[in-house]
C-alpha atoms as a PDB file:
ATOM      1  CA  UNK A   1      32.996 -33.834  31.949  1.00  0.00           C
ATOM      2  CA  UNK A   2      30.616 -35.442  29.694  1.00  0.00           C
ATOM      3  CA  UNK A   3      30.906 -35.707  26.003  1.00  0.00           C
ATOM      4  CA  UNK A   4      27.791 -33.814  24.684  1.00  0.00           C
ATOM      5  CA  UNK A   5      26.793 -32.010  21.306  1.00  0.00           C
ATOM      6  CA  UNK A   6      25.211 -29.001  21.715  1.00  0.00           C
ATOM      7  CA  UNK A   7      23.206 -26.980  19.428  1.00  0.00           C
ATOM      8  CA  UNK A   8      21.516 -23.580  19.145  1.00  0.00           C
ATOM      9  CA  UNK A   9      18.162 -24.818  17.783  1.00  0.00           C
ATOM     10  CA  UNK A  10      15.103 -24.053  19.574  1.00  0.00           C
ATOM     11  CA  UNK A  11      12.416 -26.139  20.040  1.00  0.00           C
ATOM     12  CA  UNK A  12       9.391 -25.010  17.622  1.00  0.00           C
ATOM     13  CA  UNK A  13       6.301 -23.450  19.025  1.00  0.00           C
ATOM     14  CA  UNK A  14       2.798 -25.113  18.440  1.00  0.00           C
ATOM     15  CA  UNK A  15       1.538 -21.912  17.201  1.00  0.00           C
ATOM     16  CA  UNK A  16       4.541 -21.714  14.949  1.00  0.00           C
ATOM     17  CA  UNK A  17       3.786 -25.329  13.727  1.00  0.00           C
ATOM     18  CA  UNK A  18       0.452 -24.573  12.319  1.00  0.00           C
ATOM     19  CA  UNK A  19       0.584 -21.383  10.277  1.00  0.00           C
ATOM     20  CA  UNK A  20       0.433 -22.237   6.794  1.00  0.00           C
ATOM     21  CA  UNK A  21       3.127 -20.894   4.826  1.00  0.00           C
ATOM     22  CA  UNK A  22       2.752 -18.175   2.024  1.00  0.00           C
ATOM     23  CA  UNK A  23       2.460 -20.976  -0.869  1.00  0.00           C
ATOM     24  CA  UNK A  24      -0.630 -22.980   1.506  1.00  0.00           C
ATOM     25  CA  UNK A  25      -2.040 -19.769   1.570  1.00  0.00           C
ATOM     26  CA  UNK A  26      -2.503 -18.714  -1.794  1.00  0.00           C
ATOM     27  CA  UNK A  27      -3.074 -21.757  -3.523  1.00  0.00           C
ATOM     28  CA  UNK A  28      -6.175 -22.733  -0.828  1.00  0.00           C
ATOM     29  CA  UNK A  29      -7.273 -19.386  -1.818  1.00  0.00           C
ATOM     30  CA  UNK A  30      -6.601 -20.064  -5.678  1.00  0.00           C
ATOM     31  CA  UNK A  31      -9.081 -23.858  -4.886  1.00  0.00           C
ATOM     32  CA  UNK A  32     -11.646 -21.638  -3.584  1.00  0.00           C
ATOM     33  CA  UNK A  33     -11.868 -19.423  -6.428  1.00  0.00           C
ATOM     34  CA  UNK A  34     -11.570 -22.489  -8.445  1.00  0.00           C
ATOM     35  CA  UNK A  35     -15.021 -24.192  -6.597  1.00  0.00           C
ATOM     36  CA  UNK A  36     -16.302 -20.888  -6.897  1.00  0.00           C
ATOM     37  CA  UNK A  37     -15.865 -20.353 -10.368  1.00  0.00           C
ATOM     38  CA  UNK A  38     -17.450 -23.990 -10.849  1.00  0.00           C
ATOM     39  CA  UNK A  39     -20.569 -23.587  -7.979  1.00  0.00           C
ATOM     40  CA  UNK A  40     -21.768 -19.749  -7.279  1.00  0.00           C
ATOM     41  CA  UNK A  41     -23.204 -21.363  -4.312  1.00  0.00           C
ATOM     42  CA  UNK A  42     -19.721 -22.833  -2.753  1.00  0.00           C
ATOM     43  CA  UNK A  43     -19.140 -21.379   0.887  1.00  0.00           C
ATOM     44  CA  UNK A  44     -16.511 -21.963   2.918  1.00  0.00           C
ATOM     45  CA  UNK A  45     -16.686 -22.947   6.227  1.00  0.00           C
ATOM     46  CA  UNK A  46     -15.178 -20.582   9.163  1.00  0.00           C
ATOM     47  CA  UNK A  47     -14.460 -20.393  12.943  1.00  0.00           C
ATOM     48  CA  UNK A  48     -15.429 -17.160  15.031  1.00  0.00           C
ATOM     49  CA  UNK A  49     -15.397 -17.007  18.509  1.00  0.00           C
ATOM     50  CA  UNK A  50     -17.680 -14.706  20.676  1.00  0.00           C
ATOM     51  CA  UNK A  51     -17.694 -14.308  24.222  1.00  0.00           C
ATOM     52  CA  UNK A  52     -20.001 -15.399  26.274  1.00  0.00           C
ATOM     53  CA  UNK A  53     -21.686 -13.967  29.509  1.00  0.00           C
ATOM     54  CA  UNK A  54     -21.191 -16.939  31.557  1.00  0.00           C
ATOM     55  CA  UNK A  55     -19.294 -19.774  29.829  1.00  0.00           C
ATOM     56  CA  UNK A  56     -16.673 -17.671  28.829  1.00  0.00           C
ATOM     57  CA  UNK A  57     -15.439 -17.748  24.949  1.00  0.00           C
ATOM     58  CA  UNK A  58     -18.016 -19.576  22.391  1.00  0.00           C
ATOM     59  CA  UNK A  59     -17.103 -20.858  19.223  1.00  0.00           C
ATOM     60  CA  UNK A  60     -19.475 -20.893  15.940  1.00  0.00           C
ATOM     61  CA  UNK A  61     -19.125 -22.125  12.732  1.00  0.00           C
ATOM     62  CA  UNK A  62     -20.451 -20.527  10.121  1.00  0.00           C
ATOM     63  CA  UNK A  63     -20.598 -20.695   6.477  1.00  0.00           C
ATOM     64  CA  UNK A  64     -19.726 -18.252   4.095  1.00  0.00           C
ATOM     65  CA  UNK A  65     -19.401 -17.529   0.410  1.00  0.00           C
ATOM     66  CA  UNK A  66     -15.369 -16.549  -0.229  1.00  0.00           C
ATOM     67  CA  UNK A  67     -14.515 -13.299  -1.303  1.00  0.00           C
ATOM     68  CA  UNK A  68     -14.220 -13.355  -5.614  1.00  0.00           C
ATOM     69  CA  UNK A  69     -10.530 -12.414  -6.876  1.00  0.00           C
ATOM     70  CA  UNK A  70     -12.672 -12.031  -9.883  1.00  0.00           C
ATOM     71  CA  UNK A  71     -14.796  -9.443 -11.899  1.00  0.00           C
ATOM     72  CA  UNK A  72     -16.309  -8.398 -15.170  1.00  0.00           C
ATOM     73  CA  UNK A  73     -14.754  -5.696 -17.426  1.00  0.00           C
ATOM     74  CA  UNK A  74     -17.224  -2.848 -17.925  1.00  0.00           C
ATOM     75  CA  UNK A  75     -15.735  -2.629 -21.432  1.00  0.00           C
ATOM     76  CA  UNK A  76     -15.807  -5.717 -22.818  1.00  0.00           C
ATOM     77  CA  UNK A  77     -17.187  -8.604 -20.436  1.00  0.00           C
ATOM     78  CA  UNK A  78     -13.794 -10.311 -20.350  1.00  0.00           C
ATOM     79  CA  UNK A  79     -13.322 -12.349 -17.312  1.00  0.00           C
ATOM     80  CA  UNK A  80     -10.283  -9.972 -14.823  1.00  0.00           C
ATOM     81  CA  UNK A  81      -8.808 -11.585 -11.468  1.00  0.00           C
ATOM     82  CA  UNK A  82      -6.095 -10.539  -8.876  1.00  0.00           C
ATOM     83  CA  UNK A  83      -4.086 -13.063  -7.386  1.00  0.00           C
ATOM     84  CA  UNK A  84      -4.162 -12.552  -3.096  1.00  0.00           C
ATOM     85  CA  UNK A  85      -2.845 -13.288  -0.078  1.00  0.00           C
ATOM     86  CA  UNK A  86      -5.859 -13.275   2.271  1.00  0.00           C
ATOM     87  CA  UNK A  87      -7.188 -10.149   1.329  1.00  0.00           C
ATOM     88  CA  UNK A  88      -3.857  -8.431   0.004  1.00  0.00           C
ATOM     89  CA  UNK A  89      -3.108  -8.201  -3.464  1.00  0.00           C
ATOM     90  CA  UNK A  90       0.115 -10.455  -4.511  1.00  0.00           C
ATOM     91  CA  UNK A  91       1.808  -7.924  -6.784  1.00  0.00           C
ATOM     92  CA  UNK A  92       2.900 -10.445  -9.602  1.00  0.00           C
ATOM     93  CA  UNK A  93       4.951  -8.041 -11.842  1.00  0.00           C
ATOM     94  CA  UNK A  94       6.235  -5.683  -8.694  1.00  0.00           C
ATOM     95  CA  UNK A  95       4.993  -2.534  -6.817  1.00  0.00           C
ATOM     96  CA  UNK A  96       3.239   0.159  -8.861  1.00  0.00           C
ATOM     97  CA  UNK A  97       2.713  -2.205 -12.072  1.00  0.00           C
ATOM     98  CA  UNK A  98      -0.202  -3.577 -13.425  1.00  0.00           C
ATOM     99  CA  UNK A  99      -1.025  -6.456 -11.326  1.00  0.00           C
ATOM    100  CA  UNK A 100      -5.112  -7.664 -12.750  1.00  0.00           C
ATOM    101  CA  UNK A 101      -4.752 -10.333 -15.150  1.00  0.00           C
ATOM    102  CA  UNK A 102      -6.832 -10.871 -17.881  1.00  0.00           C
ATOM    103  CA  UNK A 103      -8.552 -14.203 -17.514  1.00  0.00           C
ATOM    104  CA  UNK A 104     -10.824 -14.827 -20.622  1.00  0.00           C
ATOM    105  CA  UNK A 105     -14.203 -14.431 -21.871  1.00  0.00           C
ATOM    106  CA  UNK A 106     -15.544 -17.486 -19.757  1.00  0.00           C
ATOM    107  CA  UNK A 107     -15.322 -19.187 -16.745  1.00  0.00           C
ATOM    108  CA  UNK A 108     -13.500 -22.077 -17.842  1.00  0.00           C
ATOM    109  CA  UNK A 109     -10.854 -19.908 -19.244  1.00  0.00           C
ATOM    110  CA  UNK A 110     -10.498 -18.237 -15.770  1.00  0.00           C
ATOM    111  CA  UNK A 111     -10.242 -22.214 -14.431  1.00  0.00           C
ATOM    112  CA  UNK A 112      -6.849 -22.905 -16.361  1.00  0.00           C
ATOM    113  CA  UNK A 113      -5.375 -19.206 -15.875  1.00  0.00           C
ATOM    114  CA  UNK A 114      -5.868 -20.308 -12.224  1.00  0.00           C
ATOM    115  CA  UNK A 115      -4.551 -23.557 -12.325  1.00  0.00           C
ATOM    116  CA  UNK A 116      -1.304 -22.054 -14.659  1.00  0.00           C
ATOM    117  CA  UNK A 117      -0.771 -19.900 -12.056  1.00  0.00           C
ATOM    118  CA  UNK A 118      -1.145 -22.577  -9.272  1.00  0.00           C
ATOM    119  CA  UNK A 119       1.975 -24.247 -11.008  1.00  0.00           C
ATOM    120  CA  UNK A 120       3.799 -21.450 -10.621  1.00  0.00           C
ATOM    121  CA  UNK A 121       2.923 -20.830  -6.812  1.00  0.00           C
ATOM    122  CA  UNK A 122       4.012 -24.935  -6.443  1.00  0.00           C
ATOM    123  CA  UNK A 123       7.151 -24.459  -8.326  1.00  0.00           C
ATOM    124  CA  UNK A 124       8.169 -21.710  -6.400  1.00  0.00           C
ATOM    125  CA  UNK A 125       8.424 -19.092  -8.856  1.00  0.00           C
ATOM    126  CA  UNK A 126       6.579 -16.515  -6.828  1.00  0.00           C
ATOM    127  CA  UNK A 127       8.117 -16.629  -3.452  1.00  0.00           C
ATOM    128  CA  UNK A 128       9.265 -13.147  -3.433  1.00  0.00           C
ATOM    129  CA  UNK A 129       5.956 -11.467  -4.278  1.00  0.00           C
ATOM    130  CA  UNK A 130       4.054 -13.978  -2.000  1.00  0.00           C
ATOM    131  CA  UNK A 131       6.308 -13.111   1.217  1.00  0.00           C
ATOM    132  CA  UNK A 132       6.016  -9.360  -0.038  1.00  0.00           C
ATOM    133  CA  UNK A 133       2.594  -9.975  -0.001  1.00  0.00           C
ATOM    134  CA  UNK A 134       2.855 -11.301   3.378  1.00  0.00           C
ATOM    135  CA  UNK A 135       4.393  -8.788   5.023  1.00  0.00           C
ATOM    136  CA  UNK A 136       2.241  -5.987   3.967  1.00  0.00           C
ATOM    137  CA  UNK A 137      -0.748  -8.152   5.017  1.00  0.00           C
ATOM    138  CA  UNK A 138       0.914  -8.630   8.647  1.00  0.00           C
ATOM    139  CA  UNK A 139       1.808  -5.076   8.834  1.00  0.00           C
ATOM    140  CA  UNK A 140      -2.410  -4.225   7.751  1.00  0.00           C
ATOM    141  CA  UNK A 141      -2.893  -6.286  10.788  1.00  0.00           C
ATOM    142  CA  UNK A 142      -0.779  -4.039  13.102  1.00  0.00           C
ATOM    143  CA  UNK A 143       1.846  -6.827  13.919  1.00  0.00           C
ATOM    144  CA  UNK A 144       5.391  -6.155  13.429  1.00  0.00           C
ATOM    145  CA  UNK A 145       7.861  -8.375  11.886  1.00  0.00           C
END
């Protein structure tokens, strides 16, 4: 008999290859609020597909603005964000807590609580809210685990 090795690995999927993980996710989301904060005018540029009559499926780009994490407090004018994973809220201190954070008066105050918070994301320090995050966006989709 031959001398092999064997092993249970599987070989990885294309499809599996390219999704981003949690941490990709957020913090291109956190650069895009960043450019946006900087440039009102920043778009993003996106893929849809439509089908066609004859040639079958078509596919556009198109440019958009991105959706703001950020707003303006009605009482004050401070500067709030939420943090999110596509369009799910990352709950930062855990479900059923307070999860807006308070960014400043300006816009360059929002900049650095973003950036502090893109540490974070690097460093690994939110890898349990992000994949919570992820799993409630996946189940909004109608895909199971």
């Amino acid at each position: 008999m031959l001398q092999l090795k064997f092993s249970n690995e599987k070989k990885v999927l294309v499809s599996e290859a390219r999704k981003k993980t949690p941490r990709q996710v957020v913090l291109d989301g956190i650069q895009n609020q960043v450019e946006l904060l900087k440039n009102p005018g920043f778009t993003v540029e996106r893929v849809r597909y439509s089908k066609g009559a004859e040639n079958g499926n078509t596919r556009q780009s198109i440019s958009r603005p991105p959706q703001a994490w950020f707003w303006k407090s009605a009482n004050d004018g401070t500067l709030l964000m939420e943090i999110r994973y596509g369009r799910t809220v990352v709950e930062l201190q855990g479900q059923g807590m307070a999860n807006t954070v308070i960014a400043g008066k300006t816009n360059a105050d929002a900049i650095k609580v973003l950036e502090q918070i893109a540490t974070a994301v690097k460093a690994g320090e939110l890898d349990e809210p992000l994949e919570a995050a992820r799993i409630k966006a996946k189940h909004r989709r109608g895909k199971s685990e």
